[in-house]
N, C-alpha and C. Protein backbone atom coordinates (compact mmCIF):
# COMPACT_ATOMS: atom_id res chain seq x y z
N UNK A 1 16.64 -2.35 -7.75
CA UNK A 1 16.25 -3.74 -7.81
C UNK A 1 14.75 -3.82 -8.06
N UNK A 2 14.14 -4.70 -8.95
CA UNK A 2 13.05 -5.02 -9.24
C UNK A 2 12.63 -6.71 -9.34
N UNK A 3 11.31 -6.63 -9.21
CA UNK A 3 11.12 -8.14 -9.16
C UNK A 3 10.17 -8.73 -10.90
N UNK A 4 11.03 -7.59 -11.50
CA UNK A 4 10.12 -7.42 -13.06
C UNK A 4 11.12 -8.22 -14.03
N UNK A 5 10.18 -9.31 -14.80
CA UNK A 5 10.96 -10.25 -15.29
C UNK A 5 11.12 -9.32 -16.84
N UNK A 6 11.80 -9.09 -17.41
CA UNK A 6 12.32 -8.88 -18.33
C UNK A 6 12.54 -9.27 -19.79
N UNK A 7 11.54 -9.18 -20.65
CA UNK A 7 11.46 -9.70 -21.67
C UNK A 7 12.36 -9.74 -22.72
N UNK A 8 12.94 -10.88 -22.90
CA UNK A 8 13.65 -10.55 -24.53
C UNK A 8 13.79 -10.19 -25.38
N UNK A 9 12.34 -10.28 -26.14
CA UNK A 9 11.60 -9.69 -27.04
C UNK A 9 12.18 -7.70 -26.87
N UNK A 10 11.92 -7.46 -25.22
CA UNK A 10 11.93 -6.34 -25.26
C UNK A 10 13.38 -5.67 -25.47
N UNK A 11 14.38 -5.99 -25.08
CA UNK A 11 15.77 -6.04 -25.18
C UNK A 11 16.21 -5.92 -26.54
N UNK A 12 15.67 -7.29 -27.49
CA UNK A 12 16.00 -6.83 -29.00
C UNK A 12 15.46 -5.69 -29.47
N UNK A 13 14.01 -5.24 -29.28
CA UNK A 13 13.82 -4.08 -30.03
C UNK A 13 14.23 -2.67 -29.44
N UNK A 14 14.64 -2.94 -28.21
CA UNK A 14 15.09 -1.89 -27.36
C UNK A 14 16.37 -1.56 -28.30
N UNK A 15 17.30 -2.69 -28.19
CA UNK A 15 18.90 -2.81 -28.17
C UNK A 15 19.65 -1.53 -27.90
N UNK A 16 19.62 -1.44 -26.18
CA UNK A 16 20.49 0.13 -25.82
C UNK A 16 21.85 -0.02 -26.38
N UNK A 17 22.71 -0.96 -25.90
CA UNK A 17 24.33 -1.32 -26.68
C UNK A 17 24.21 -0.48 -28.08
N UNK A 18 23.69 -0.97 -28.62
CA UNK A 18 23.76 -0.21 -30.26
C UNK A 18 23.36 1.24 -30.38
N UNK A 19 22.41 1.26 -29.37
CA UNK A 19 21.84 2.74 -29.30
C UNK A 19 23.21 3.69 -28.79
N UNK A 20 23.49 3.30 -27.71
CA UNK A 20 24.59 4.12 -27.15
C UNK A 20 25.67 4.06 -27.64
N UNK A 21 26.00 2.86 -28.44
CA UNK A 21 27.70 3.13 -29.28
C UNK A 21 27.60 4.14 -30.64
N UNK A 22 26.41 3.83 -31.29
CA UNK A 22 25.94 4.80 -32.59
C UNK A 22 25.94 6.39 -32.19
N UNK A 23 26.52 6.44 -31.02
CA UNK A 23 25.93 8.11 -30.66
C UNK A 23 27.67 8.73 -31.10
N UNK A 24 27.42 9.83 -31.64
CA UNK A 24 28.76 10.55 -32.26
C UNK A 24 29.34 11.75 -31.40
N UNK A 25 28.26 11.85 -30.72
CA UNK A 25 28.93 12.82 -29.20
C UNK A 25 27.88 13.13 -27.66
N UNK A 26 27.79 13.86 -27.48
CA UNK A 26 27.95 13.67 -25.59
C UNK A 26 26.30 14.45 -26.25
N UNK A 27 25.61 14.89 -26.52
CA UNK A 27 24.60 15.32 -26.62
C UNK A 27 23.33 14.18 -27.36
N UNK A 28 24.21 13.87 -28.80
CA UNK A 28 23.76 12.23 -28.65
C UNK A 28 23.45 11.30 -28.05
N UNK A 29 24.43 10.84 -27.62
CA UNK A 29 24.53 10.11 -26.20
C UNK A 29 23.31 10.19 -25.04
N UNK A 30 23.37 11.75 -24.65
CA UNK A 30 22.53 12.09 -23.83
C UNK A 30 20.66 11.73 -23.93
N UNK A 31 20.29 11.95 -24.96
CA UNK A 31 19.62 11.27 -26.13
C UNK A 31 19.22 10.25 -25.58
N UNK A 32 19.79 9.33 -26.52
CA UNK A 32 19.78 7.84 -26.46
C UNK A 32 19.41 7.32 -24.72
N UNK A 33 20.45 7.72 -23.99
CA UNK A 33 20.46 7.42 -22.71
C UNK A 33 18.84 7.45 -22.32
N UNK A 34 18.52 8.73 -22.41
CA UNK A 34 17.48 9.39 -22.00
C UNK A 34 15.84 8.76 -22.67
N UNK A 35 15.99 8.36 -23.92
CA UNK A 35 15.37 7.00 -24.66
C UNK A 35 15.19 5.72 -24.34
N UNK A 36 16.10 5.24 -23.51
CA UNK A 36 16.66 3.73 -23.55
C UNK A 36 15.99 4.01 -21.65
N UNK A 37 16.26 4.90 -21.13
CA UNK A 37 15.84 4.84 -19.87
C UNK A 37 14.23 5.25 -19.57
N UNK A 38 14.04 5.95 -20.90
CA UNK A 38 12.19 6.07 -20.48
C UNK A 38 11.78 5.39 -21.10
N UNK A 39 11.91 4.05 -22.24
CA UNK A 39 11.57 2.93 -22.29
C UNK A 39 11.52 1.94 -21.45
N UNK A 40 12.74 2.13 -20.37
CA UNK A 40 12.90 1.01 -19.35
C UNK A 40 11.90 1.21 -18.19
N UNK A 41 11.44 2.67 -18.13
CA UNK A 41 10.49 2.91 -16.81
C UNK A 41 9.20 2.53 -17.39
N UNK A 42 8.94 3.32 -18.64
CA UNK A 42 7.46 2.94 -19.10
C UNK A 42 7.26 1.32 -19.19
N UNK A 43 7.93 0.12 -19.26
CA UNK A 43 8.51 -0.90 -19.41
C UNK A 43 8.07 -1.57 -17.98
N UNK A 44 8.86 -1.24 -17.05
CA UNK A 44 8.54 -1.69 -15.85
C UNK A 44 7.06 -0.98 -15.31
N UNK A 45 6.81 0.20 -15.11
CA UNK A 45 5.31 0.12 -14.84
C UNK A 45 4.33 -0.22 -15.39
N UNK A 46 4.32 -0.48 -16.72
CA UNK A 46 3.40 -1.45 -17.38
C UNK A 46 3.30 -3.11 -16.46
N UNK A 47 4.75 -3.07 -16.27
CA UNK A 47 4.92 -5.21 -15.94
C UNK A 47 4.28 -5.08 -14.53
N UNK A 48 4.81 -3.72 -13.67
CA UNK A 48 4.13 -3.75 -12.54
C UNK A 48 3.01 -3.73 -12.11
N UNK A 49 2.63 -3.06 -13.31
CA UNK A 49 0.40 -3.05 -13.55
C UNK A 49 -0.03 -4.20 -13.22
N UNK A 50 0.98 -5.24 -14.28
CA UNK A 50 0.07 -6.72 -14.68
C UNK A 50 0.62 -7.25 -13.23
N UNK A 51 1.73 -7.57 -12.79
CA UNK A 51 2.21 -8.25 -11.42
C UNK A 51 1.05 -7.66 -10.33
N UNK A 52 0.43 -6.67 -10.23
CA UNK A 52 -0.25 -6.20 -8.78
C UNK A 52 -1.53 -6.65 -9.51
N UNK A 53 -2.21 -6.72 -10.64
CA UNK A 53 -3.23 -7.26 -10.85
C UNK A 53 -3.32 -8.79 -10.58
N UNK A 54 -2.13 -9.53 -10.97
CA UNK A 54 -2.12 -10.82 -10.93
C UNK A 54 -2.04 -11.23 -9.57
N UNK A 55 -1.59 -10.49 -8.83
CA UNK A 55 -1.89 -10.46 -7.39
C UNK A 55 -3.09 -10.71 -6.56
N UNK A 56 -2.98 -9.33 -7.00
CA UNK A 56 -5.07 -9.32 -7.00
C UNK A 56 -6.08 -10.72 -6.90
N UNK A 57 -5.76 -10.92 -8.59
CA UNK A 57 -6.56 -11.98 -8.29
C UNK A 57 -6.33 -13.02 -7.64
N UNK A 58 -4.76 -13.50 -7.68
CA UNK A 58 -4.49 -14.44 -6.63
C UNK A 58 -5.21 -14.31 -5.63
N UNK A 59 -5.08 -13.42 -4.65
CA UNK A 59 -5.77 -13.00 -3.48
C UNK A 59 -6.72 -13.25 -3.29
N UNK A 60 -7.76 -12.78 -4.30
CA UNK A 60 -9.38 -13.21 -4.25
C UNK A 60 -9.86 -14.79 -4.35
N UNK A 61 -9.04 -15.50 -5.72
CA UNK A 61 -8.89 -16.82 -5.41
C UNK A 61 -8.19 -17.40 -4.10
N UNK A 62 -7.30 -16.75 -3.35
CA UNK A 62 -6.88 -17.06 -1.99
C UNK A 62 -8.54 -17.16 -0.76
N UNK A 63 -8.97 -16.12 -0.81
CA UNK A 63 -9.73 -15.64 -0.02
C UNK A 63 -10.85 -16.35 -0.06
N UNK A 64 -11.38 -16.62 -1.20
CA UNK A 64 -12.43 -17.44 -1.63
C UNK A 64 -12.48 -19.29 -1.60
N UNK A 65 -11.11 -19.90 -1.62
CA UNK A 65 -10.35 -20.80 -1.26
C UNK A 65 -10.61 -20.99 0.84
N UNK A 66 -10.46 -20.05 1.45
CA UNK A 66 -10.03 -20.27 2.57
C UNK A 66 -10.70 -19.42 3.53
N UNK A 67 -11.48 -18.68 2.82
CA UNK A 67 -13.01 -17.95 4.14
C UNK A 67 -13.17 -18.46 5.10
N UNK A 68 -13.35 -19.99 5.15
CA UNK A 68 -14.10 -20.30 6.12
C UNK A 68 -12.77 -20.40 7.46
N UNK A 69 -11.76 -20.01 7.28
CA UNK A 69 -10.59 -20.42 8.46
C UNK A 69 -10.59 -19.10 9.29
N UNK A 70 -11.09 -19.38 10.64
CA UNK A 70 -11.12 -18.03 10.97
C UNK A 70 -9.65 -17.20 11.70
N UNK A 71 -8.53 -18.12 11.08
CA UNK A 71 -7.45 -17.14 11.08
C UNK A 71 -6.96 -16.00 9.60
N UNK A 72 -8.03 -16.03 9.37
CA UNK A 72 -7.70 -15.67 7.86
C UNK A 72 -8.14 -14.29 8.21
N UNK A 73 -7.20 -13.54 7.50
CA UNK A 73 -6.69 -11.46 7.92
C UNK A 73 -5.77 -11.16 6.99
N UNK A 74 -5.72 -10.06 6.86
CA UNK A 74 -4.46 -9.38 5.55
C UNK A 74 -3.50 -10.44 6.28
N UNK A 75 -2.50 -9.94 7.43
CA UNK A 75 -1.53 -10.67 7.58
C UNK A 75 -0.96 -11.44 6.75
N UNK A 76 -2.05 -12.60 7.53
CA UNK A 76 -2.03 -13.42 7.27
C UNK A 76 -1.83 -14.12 5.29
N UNK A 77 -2.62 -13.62 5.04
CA UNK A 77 -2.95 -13.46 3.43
C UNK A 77 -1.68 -12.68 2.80
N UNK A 78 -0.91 -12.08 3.57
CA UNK A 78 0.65 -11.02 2.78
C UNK A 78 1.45 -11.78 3.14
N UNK A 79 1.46 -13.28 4.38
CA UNK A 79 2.34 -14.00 4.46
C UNK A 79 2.91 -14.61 3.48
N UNK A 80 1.18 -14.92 3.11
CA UNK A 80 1.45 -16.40 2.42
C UNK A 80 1.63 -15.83 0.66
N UNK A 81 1.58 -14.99 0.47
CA UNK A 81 2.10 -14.23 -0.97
C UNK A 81 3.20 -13.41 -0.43
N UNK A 82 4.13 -13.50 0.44
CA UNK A 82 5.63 -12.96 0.62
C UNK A 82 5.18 -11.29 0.49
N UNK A 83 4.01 -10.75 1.00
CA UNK A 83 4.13 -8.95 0.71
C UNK A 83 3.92 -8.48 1.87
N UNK A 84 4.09 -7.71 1.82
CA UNK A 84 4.02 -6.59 3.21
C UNK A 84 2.36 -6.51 3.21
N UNK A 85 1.70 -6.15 4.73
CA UNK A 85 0.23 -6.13 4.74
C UNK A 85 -0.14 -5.15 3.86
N UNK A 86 0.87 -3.85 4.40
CA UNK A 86 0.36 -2.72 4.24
C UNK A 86 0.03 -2.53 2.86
N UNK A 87 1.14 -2.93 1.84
CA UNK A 87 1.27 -2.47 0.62
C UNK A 87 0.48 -3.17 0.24
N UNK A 88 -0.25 -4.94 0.53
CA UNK A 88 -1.47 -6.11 -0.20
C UNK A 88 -2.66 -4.79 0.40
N UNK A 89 -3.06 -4.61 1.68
CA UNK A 89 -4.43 -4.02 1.11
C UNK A 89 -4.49 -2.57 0.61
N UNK A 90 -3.26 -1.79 0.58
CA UNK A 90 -3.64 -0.70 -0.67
C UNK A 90 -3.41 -0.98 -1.88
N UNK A 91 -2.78 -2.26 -2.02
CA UNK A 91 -2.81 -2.40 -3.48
C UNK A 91 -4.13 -3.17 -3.91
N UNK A 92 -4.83 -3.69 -3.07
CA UNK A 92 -6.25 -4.34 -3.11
C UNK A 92 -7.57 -3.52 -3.20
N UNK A 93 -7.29 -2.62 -2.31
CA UNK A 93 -8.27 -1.16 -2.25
C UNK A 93 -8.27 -0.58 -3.40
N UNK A 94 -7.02 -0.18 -4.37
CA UNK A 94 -6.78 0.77 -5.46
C UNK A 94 -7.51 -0.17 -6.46
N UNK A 95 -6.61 -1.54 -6.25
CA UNK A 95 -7.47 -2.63 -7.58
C UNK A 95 -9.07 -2.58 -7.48
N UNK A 96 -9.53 -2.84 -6.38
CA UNK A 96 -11.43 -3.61 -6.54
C UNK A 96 -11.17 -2.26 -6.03
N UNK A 97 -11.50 -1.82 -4.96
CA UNK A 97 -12.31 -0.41 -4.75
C UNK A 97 -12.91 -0.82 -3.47
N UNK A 98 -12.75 -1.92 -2.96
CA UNK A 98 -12.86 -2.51 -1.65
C UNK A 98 -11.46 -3.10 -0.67
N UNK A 99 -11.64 -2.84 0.79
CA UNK A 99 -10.18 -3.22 1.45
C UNK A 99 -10.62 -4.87 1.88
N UNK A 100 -9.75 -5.54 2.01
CA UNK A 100 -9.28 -6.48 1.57
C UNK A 100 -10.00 -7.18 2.87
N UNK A 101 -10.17 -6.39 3.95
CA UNK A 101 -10.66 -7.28 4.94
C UNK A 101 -12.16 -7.02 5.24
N UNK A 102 -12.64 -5.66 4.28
CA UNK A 102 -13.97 -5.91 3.48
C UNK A 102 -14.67 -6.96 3.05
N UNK A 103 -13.31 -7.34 1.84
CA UNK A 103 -13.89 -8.39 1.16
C UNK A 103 -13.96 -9.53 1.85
N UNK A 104 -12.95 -10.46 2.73
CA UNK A 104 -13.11 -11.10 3.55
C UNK A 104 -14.96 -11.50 4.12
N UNK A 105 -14.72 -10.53 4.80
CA UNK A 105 -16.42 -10.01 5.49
C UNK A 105 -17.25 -10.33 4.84
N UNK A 106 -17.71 -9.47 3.34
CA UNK A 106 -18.47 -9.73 2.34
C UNK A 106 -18.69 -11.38 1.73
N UNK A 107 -17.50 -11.92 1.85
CA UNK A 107 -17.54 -13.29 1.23
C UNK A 107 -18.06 -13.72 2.66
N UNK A 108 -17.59 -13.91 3.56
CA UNK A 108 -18.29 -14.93 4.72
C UNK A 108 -19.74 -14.50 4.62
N UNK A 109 -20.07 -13.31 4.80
CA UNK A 109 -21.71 -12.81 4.74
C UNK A 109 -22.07 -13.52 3.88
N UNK A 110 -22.12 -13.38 2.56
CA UNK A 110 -22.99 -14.18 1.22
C UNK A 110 -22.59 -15.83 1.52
N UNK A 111 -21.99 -16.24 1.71
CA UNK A 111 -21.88 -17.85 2.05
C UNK A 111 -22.90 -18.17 3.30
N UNK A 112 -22.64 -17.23 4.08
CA UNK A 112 -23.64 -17.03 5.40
C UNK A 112 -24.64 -16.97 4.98
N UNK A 113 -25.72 -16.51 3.80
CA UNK A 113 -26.89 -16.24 3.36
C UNK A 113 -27.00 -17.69 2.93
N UNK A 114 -26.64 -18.02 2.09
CA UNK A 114 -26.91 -19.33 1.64
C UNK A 114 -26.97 -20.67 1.94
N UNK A 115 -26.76 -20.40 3.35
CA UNK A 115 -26.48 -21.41 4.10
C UNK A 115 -27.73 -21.26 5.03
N UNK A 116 -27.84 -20.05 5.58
CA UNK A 116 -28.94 -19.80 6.11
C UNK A 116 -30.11 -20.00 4.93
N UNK A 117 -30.36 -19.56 3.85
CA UNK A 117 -31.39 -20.01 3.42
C UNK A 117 -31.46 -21.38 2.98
N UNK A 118 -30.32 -22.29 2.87
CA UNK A 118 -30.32 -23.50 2.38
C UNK A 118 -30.80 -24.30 3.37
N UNK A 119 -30.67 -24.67 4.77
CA UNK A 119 -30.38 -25.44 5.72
C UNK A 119 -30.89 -25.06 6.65
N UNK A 120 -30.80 -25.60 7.76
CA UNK A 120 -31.78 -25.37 9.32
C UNK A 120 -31.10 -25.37 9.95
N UNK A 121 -29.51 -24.93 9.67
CA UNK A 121 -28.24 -24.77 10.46
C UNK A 121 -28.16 -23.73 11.86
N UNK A 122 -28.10 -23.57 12.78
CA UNK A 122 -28.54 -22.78 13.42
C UNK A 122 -27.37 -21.33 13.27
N UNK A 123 -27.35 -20.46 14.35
CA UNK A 123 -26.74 -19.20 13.63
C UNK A 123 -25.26 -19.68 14.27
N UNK A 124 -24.86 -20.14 15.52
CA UNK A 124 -23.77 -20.40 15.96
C UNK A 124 -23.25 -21.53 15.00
N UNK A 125 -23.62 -22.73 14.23
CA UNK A 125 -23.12 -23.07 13.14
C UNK A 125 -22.60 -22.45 12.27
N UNK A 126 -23.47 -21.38 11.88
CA UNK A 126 -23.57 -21.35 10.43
C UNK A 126 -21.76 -19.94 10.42
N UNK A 127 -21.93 -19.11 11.47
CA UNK A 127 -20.71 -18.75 12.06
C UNK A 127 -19.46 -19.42 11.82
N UNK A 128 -19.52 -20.64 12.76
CA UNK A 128 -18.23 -21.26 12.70
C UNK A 128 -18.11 -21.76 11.54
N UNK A 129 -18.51 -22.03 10.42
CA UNK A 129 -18.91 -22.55 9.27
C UNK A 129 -18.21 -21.77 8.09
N UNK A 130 -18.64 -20.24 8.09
CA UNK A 130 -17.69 -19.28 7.39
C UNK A 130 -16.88 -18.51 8.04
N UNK A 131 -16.21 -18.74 8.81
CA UNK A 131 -14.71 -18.56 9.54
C UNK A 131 -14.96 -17.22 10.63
N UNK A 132 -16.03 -17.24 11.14
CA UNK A 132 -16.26 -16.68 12.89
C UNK A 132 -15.81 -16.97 13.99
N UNK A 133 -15.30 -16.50 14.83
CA UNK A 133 -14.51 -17.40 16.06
C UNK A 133 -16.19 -17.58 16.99
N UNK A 134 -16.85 -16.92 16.89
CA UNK A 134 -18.37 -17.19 17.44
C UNK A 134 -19.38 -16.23 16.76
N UNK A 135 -20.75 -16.63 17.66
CA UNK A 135 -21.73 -15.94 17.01
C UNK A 135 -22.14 -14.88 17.19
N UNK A 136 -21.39 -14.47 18.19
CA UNK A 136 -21.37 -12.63 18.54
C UNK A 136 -21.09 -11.87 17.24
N UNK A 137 -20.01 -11.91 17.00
CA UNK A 137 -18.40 -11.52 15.84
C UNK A 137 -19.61 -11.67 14.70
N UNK A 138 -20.05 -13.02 14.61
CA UNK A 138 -20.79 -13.11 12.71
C UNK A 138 -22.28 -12.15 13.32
N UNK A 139 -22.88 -12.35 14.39
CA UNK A 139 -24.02 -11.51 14.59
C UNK A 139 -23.62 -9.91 14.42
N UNK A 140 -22.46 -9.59 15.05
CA UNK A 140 -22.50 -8.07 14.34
C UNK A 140 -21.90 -7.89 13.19
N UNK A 141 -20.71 -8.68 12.55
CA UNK A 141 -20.78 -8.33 11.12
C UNK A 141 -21.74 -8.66 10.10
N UNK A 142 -22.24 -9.10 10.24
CA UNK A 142 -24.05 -9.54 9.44
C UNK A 142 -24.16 -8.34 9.20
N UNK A 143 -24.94 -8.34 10.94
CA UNK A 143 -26.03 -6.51 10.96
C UNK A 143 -25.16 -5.78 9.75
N UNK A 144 -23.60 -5.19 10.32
CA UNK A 144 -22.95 -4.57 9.57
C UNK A 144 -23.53 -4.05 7.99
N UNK A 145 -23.12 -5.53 7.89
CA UNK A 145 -23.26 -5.75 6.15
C UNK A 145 -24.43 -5.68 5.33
N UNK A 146 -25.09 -6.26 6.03
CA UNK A 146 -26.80 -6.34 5.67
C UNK A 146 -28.08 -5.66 6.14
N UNK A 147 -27.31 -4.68 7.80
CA UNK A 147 -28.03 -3.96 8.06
C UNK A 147 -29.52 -5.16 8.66
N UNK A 148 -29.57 -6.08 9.17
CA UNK A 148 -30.34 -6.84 9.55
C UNK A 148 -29.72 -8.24 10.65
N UNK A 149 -29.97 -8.34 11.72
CA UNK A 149 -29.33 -9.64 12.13
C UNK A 149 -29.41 -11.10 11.78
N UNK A 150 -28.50 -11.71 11.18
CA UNK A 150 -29.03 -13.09 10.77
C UNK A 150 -30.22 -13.65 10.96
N UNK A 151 -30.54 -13.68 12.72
CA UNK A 151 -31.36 -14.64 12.87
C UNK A 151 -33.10 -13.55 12.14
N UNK A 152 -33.08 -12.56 11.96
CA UNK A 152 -34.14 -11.68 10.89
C UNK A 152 -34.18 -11.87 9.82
N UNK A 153 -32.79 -12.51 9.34
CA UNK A 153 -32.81 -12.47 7.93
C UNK A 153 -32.96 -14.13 7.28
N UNK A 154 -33.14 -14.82 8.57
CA UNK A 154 -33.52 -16.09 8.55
C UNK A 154 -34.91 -16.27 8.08
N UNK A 155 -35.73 -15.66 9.48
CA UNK A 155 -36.84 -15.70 9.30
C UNK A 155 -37.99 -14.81 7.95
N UNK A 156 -36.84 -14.03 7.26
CA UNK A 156 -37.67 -13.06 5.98
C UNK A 156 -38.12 -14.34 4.90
């Protein structure tokens, strides 16, 4: 079972039926079979390339959409695209080259910068603001990320 939609296009130029009745004996046959089935794999991992990319970006447009909710976690994010966690952030890791609750992080941080440099928001705002449950949590993933604590990177 696959969740790979199947092109028409690909079927006519495939056409196994014809392939496999044209065969004149069992070695033929074997052939053809063997043709018609490594077209169908090369076929599906190509569609599966584009489906986990299109994913992908869903995701990032997900993520970027909804940062600031601080229930937002793979889970959560494999719910709401029907996938298993496990398989969304290795298939997220393999795609960008970052895990998924990286990126998360990374996006609240840079919204966090800009906010801090935009505004006189204080740091427990600016926290709950890009999806921190408080200002502990955004004070050490800052440092983390930036290697500096907000309220330092306020005052630079």
């Amino acid at each position: 079972e696959t969740k790979i939609n199947w092109d028409q296009d690909f079927w006519e130029q495939l056409n196994p039926v014809e392939k496999l009745l044209n065969c004149k004996n069992i070695a033929q046959l074997k052939e053809q079979m063997a043709y018609v089935f490594g077209c169908m794999n090369e076929y599906v991992t190509k569609q599966s390339a584009k489906q986990n990319a299109d994913l992908v970006n869903k995701v990032k447009k997900f993520v970027g959409d909804h940062y600031y909710d601080v229930n937002l976690n793979v889970s959560y994010i494999a719910d709401s695209f029907e996938v298993n966690p496990s398989y969304l952030s290795t298939l997220f890791k393999k795609d960008t080259g970052v895990g998924l609750l990286d990126y998360i992080h990374k996006l609240r941080i840079e919204n966090a910068k800009k906010l801090l440099d935009q505004s006189s928001m204080n740091i427990k705002d600016v926290a709950e603001r890009v999806g921190y449950y408080n200002s502990v949590a955004f004070i050490r993933a800052f440092k983390r990320y930036e290697g500096i604590t907000p309220g330092k990177y306020k005052t630079i």
